[in-house]
N, C-alpha and C. Protein backbone atom coordinates (compact mmCIF):
# COMPACT_ATOMS: atom_id res chain seq x y z
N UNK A 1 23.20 8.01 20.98
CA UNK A 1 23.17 6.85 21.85
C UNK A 1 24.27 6.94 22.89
N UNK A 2 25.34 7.44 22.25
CA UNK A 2 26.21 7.96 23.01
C UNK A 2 26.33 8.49 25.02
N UNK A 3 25.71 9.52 24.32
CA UNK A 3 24.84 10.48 25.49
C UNK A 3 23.79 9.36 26.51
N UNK A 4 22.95 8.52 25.88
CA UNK A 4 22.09 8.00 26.82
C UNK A 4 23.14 7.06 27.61
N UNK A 5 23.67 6.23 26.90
CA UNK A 5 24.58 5.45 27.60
C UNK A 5 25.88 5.70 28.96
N UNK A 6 26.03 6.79 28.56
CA UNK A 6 26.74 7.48 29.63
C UNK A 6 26.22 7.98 30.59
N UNK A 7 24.99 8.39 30.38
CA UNK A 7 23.85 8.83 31.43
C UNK A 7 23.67 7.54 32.24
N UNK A 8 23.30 6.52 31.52
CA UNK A 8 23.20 5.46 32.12
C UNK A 8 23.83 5.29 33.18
N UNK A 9 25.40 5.17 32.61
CA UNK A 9 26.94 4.82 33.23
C UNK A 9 26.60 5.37 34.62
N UNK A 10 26.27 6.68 35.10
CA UNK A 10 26.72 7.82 35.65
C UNK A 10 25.85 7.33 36.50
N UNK A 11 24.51 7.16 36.28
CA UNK A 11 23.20 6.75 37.14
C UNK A 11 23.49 5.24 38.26
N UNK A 12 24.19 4.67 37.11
CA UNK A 12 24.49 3.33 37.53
C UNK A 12 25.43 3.64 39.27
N UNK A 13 26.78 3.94 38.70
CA UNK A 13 27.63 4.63 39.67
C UNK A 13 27.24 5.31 40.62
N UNK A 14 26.05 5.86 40.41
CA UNK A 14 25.74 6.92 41.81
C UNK A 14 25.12 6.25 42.50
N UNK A 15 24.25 4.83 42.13
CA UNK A 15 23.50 3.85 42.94
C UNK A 15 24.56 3.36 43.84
N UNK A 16 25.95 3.12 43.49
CA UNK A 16 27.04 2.15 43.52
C UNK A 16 26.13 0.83 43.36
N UNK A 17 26.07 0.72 42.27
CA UNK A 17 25.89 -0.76 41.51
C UNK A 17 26.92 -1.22 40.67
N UNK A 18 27.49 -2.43 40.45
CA UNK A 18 28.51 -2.71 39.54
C UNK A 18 27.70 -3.00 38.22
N UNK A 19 28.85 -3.44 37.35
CA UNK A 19 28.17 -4.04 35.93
C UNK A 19 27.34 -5.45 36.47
N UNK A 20 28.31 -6.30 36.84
CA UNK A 20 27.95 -7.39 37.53
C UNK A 20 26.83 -7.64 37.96
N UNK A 21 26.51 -6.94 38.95
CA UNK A 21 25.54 -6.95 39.85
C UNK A 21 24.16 -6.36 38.77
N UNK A 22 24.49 -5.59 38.62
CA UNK A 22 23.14 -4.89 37.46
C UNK A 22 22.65 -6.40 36.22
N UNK A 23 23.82 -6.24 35.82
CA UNK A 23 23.76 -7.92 34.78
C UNK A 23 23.27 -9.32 35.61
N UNK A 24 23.24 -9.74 37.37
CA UNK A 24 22.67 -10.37 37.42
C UNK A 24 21.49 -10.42 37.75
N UNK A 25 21.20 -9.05 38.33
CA UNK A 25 19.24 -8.19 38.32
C UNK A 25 18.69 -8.33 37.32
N UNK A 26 19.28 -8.05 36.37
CA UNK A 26 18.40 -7.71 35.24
C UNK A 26 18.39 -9.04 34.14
N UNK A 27 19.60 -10.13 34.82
CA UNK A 27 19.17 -11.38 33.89
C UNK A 27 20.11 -10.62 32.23
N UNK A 28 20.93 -10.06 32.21
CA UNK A 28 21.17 -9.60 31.10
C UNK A 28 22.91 -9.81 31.09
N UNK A 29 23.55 -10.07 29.67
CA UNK A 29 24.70 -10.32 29.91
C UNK A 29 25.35 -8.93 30.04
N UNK A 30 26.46 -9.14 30.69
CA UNK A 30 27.57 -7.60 31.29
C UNK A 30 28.17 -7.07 29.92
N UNK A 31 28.16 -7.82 28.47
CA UNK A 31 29.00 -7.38 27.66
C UNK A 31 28.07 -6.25 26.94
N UNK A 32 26.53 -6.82 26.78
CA UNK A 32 25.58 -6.18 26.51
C UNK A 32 25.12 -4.92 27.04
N UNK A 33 25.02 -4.95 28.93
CA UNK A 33 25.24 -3.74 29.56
C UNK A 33 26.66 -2.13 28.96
N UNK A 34 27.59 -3.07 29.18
CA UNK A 34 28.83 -2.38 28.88
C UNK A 34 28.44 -1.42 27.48
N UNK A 35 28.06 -2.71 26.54
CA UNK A 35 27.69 -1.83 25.10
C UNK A 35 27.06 -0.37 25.29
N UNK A 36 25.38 -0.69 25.66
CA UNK A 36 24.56 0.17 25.87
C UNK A 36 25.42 1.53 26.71
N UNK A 37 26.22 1.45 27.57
CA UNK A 37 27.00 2.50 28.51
C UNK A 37 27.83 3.26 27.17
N UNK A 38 28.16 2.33 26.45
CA UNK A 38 29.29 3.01 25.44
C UNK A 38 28.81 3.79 24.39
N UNK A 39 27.38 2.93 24.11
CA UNK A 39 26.49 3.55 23.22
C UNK A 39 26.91 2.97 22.08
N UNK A 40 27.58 1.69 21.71
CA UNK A 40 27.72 0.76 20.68
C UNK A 40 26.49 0.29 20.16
N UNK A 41 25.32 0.93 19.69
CA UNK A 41 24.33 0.38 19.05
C UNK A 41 24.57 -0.92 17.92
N UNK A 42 25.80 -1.19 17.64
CA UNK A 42 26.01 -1.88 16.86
C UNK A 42 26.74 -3.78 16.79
N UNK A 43 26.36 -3.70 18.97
CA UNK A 43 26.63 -4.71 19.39
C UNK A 43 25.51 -5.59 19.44
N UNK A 44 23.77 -5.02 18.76
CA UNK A 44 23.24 -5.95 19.14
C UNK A 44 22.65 -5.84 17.64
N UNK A 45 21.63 -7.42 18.23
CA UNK A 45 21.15 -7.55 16.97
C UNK A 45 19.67 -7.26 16.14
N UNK A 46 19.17 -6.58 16.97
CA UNK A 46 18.36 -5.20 16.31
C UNK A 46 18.22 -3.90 17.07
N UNK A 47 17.30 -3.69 16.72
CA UNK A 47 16.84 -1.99 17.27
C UNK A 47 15.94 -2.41 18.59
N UNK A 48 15.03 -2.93 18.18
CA UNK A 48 14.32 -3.46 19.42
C UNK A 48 14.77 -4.17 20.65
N UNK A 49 15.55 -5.04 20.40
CA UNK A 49 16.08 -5.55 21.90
C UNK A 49 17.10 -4.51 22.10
N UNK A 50 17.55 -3.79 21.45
CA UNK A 50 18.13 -2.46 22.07
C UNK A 50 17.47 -1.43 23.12
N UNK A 51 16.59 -1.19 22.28
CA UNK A 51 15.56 -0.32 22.94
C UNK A 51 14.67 -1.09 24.23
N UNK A 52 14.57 -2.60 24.10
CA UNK A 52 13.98 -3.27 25.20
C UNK A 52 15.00 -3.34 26.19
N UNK A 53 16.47 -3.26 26.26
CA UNK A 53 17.17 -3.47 27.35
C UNK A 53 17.54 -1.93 27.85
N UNK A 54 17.34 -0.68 26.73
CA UNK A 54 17.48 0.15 27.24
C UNK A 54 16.34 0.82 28.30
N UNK A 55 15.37 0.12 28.21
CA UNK A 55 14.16 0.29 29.04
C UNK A 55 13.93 -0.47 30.40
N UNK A 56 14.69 -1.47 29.98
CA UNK A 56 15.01 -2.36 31.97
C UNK A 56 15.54 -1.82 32.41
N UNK A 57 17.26 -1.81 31.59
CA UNK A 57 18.15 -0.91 32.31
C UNK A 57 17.65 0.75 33.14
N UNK A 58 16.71 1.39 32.33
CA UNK A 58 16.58 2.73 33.23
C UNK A 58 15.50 2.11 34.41
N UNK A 59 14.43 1.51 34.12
CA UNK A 59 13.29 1.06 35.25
C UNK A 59 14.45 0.50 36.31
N UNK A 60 15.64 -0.13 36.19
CA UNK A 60 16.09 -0.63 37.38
C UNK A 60 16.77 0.22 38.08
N UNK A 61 17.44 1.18 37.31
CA UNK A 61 18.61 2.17 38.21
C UNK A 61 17.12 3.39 38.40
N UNK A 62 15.69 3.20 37.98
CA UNK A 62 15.06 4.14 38.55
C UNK A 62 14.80 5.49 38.33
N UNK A 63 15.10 5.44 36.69
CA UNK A 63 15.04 6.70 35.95
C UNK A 63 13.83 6.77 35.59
N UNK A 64 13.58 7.80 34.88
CA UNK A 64 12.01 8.31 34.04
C UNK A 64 12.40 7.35 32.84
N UNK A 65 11.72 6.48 32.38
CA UNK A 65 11.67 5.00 31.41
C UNK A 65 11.22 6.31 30.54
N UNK A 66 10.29 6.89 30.55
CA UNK A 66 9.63 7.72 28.54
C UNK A 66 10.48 8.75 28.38
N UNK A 67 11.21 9.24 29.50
CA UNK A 67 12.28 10.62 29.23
C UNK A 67 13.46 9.75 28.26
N UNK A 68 13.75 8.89 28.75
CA UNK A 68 14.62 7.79 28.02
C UNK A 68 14.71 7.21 26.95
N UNK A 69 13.73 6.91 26.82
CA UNK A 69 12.84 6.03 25.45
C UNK A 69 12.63 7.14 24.56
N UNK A 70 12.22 8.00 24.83
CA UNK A 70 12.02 9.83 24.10
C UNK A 70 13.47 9.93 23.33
N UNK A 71 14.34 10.07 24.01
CA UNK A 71 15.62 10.25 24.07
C UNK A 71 16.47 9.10 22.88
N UNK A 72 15.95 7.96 23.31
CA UNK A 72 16.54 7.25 22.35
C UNK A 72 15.73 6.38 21.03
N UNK A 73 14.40 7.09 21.09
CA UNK A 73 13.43 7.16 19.43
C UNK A 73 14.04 8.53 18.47
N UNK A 74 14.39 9.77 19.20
CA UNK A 74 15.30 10.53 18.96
C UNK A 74 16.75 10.45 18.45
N UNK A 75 17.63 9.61 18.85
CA UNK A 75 18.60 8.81 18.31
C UNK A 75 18.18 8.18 17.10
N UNK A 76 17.11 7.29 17.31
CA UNK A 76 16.91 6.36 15.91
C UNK A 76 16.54 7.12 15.09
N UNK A 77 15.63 7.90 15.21
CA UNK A 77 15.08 9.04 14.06
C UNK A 77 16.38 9.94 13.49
N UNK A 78 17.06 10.23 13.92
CA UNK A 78 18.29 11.30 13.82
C UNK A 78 19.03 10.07 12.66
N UNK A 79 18.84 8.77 13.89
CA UNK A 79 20.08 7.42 12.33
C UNK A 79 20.07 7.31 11.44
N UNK A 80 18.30 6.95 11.32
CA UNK A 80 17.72 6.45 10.27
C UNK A 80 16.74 6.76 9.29
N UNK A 81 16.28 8.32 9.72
CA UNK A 81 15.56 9.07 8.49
C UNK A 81 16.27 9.98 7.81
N UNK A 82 17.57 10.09 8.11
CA UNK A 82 17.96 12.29 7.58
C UNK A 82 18.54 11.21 6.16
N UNK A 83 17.96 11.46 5.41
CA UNK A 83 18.54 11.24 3.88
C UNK A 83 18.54 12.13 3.46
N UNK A 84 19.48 12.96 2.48
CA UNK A 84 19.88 14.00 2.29
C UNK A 84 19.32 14.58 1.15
N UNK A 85 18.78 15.42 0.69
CA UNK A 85 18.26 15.73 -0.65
C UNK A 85 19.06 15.67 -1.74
N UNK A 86 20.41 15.48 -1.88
CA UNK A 86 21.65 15.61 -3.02
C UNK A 86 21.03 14.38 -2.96
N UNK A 87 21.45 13.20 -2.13
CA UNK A 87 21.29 11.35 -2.11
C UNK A 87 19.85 11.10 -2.93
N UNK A 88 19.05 11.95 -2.59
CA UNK A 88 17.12 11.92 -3.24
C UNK A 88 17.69 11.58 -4.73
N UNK A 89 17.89 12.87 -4.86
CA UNK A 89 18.42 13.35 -6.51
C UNK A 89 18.91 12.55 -7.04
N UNK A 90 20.13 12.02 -6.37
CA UNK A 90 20.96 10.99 -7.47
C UNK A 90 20.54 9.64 -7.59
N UNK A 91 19.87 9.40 -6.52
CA UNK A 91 19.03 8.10 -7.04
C UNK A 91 18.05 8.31 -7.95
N UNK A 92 17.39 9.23 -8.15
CA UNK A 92 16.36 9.62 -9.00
C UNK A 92 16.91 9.90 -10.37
N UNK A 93 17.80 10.29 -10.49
CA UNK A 93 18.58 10.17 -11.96
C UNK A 93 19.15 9.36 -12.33
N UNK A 94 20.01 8.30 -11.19
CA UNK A 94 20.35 6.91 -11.43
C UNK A 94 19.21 6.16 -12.10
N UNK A 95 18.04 6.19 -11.75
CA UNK A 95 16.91 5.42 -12.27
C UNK A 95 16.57 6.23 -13.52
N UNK A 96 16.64 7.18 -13.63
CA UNK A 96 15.74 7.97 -15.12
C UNK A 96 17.19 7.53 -15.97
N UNK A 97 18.64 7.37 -15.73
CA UNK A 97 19.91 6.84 -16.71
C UNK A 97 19.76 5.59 -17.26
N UNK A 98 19.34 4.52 -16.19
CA UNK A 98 19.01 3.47 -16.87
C UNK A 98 18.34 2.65 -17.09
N UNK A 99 18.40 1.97 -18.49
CA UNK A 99 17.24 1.41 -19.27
C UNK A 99 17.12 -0.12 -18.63
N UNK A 100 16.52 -0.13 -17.39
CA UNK A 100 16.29 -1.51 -17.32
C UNK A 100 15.70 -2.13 -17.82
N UNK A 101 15.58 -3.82 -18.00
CA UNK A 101 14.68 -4.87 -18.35
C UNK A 101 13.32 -4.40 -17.33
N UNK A 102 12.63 -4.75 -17.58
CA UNK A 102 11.05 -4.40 -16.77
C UNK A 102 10.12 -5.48 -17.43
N UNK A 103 10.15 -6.72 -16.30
CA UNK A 103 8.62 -7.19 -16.76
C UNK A 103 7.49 -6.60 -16.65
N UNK A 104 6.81 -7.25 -17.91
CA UNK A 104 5.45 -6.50 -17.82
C UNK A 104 4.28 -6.61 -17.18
N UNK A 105 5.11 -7.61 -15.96
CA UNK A 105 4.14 -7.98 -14.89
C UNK A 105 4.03 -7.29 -13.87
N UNK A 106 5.41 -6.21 -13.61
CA UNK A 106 5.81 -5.35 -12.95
C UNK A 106 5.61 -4.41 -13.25
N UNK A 107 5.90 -3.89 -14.68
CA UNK A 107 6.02 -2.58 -14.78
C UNK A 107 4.05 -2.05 -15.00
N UNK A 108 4.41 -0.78 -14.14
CA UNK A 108 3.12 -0.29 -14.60
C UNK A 108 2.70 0.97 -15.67
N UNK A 109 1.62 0.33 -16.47
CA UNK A 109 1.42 0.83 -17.22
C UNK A 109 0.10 1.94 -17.51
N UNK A 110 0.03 3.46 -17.97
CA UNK A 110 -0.61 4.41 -17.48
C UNK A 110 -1.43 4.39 -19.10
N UNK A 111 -2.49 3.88 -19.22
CA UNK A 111 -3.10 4.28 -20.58
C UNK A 111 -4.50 5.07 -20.51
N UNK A 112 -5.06 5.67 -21.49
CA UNK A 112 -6.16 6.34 -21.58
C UNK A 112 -7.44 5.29 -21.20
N UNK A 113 -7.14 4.68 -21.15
CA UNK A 113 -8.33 3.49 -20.49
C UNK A 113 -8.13 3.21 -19.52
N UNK A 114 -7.85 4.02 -18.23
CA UNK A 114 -7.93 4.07 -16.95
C UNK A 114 -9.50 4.26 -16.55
N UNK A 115 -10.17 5.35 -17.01
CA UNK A 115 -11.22 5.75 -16.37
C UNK A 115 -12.38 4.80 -16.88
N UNK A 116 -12.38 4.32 -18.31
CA UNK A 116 -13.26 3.33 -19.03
C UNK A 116 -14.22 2.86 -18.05
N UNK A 117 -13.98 2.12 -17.24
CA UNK A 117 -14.95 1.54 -16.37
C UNK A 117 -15.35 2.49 -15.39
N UNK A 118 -14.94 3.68 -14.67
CA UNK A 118 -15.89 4.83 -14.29
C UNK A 118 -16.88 5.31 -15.38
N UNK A 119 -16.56 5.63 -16.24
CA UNK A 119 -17.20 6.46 -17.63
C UNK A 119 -18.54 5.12 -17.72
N UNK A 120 -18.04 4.06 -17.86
CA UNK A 120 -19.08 2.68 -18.09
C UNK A 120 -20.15 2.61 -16.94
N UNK A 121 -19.73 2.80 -15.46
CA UNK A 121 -20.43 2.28 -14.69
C UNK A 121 -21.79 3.61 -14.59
N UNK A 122 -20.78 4.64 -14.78
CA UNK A 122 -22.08 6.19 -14.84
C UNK A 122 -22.63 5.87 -15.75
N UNK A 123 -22.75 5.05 -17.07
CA UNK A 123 -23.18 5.07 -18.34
C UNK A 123 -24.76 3.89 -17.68
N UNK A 124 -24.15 3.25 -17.22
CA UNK A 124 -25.21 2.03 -16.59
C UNK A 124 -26.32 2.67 -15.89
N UNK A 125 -25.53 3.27 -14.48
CA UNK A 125 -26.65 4.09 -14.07
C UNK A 125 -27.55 4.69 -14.76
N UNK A 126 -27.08 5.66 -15.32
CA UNK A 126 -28.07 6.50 -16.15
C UNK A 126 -28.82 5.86 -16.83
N UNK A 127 -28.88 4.74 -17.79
CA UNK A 127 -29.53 3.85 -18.14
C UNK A 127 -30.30 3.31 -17.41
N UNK A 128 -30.13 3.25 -16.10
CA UNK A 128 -31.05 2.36 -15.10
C UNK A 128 -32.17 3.54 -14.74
N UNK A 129 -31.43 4.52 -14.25
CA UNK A 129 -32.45 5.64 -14.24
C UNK A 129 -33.60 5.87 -15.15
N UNK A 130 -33.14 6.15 -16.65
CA UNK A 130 -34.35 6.33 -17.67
C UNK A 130 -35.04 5.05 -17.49
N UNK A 131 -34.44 3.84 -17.47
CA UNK A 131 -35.93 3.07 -17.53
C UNK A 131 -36.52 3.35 -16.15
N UNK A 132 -36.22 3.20 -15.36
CA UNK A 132 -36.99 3.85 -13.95
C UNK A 132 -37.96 4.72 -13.81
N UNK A 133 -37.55 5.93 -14.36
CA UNK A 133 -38.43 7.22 -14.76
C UNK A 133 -39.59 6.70 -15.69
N UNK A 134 -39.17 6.03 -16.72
CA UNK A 134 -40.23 5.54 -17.98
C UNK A 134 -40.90 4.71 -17.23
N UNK A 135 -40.86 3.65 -16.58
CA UNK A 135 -41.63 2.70 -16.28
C UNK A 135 -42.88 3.63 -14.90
N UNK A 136 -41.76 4.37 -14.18
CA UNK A 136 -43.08 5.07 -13.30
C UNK A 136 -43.90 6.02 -14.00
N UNK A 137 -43.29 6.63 -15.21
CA UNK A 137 -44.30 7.56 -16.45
C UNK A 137 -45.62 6.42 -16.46
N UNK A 138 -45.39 5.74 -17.19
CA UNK A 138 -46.42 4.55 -17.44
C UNK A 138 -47.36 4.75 -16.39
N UNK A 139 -46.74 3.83 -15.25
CA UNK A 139 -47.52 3.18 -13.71
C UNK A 139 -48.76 4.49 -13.90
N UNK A 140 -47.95 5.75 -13.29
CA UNK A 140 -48.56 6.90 -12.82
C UNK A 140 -49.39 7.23 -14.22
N UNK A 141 -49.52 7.04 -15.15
CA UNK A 141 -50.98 7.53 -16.90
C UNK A 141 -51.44 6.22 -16.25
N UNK A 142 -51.38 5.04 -16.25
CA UNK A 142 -52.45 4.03 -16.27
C UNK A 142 -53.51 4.18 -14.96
N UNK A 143 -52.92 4.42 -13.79
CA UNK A 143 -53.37 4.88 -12.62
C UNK A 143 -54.55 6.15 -12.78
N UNK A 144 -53.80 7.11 -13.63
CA UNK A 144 -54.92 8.07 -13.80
C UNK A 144 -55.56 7.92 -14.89
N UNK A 145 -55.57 7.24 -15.97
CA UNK A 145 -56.81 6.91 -16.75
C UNK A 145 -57.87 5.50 -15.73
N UNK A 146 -57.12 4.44 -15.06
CA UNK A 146 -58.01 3.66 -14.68
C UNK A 146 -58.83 5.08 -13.21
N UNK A 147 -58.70 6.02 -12.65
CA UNK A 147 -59.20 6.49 -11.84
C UNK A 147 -60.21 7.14 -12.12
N UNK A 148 -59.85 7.49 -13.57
CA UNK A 148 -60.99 7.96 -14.91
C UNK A 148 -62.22 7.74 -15.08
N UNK A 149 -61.47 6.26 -15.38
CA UNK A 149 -62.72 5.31 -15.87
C UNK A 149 -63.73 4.98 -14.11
N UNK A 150 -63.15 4.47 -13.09
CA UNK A 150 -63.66 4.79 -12.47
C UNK A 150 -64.75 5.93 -11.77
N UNK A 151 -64.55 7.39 -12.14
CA UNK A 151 -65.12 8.22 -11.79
C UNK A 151 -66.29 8.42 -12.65
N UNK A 152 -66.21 7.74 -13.53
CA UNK A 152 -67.62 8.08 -14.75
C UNK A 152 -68.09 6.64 -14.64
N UNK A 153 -67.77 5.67 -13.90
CA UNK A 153 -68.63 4.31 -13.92
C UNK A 153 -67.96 3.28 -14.66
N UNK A 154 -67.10 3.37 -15.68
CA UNK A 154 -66.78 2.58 -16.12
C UNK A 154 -67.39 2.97 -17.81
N UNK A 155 -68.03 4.15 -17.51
CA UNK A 155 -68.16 4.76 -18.94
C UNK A 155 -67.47 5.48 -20.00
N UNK A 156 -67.25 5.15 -21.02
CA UNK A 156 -66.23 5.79 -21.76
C UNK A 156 -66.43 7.09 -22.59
N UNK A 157 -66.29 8.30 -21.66
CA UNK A 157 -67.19 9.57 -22.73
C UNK A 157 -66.37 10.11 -23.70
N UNK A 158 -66.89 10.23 -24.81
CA UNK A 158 -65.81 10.99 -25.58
C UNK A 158 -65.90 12.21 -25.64
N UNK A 159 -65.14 13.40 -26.13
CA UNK A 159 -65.92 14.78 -26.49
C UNK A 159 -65.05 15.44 -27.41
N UNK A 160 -66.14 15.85 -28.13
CA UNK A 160 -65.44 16.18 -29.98
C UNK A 160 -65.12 17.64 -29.19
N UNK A 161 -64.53 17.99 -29.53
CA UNK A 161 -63.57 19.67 -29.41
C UNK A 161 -63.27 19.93 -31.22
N UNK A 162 -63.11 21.57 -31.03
CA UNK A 162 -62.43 21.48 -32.30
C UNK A 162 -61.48 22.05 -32.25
């Protein structure tokens, strides 16, 4: 932040603009300007109106606003993700050391009756299937014995075989 802020500074100066004058363009207080120049990220009170005044501030002195904004998502990423793999670790063993209280409303619990209701719902299907199949078995013999009986009149022939 450092770096952007001084860039700032430098940009500012070559306009010959004062703090003043920039702070009453931009509607923004001079202590706030000053910060951002110093790169005190820690004068305001989040990330976002940081990043929103660091984005007037360049549109007014007339810089590239996404070379900027690039520049200082780069800063935040550099702040606020590098956690260190030693830091991973020791929190991860801090938690496996101790035996906390754990409601059991919270805590989750991994049992062999996870899948039960997959295993159940395939069990249904398949069940739905065989009667499906059986009931069109049926449809399709009654169909061809009544097409039967039809084709001979309604006569019923028998024939002895041996």
């Amino acid at each position: 932040m450092k770096e952007i802020g001084e860039y700032l500074r430098d940009e500012r100066r070559k306009n010959g603009v004062s703090i003043n004058e920039a702070s009453e363009d931009l509607d923004i207080n001079p202590s706030l300007l000053e910060a951002i120049e110093e790169g005190n990220s820690k004068a305001f009170k989040d990330i976002f109106e940081l990043k929103e005044l660091v984005r007037s501030y360049s549109k007014y002195l007339g810089l590239d606003v996404s070379k900027i904004i690039d520049e200082f998502n780069d800063f935040i990423f550099e702040k606020t993700s590098k956690i260190t793999l030693d830091d991973i670790k020791k929190v991860k063993n801090d938690e496996e050391k101790t035996n906390r209280v754990v409601s059991p409303y919270t805590k989750i619990k991994h049992t062999k009756y996870d899948m039960a209701p997959i295993v159940l719902l395939i069990a249904i299907l398949l069940f739905i299937s065989l009667v499906v199949y059986i009931v069109l078995r049926v449809v399709k013999s009654e169909d061809k014995i009544s097409k039967e009986l039809q084709e001979t009149g309604g006569v019923v022939i028998y024939e002895l075989t041996k």
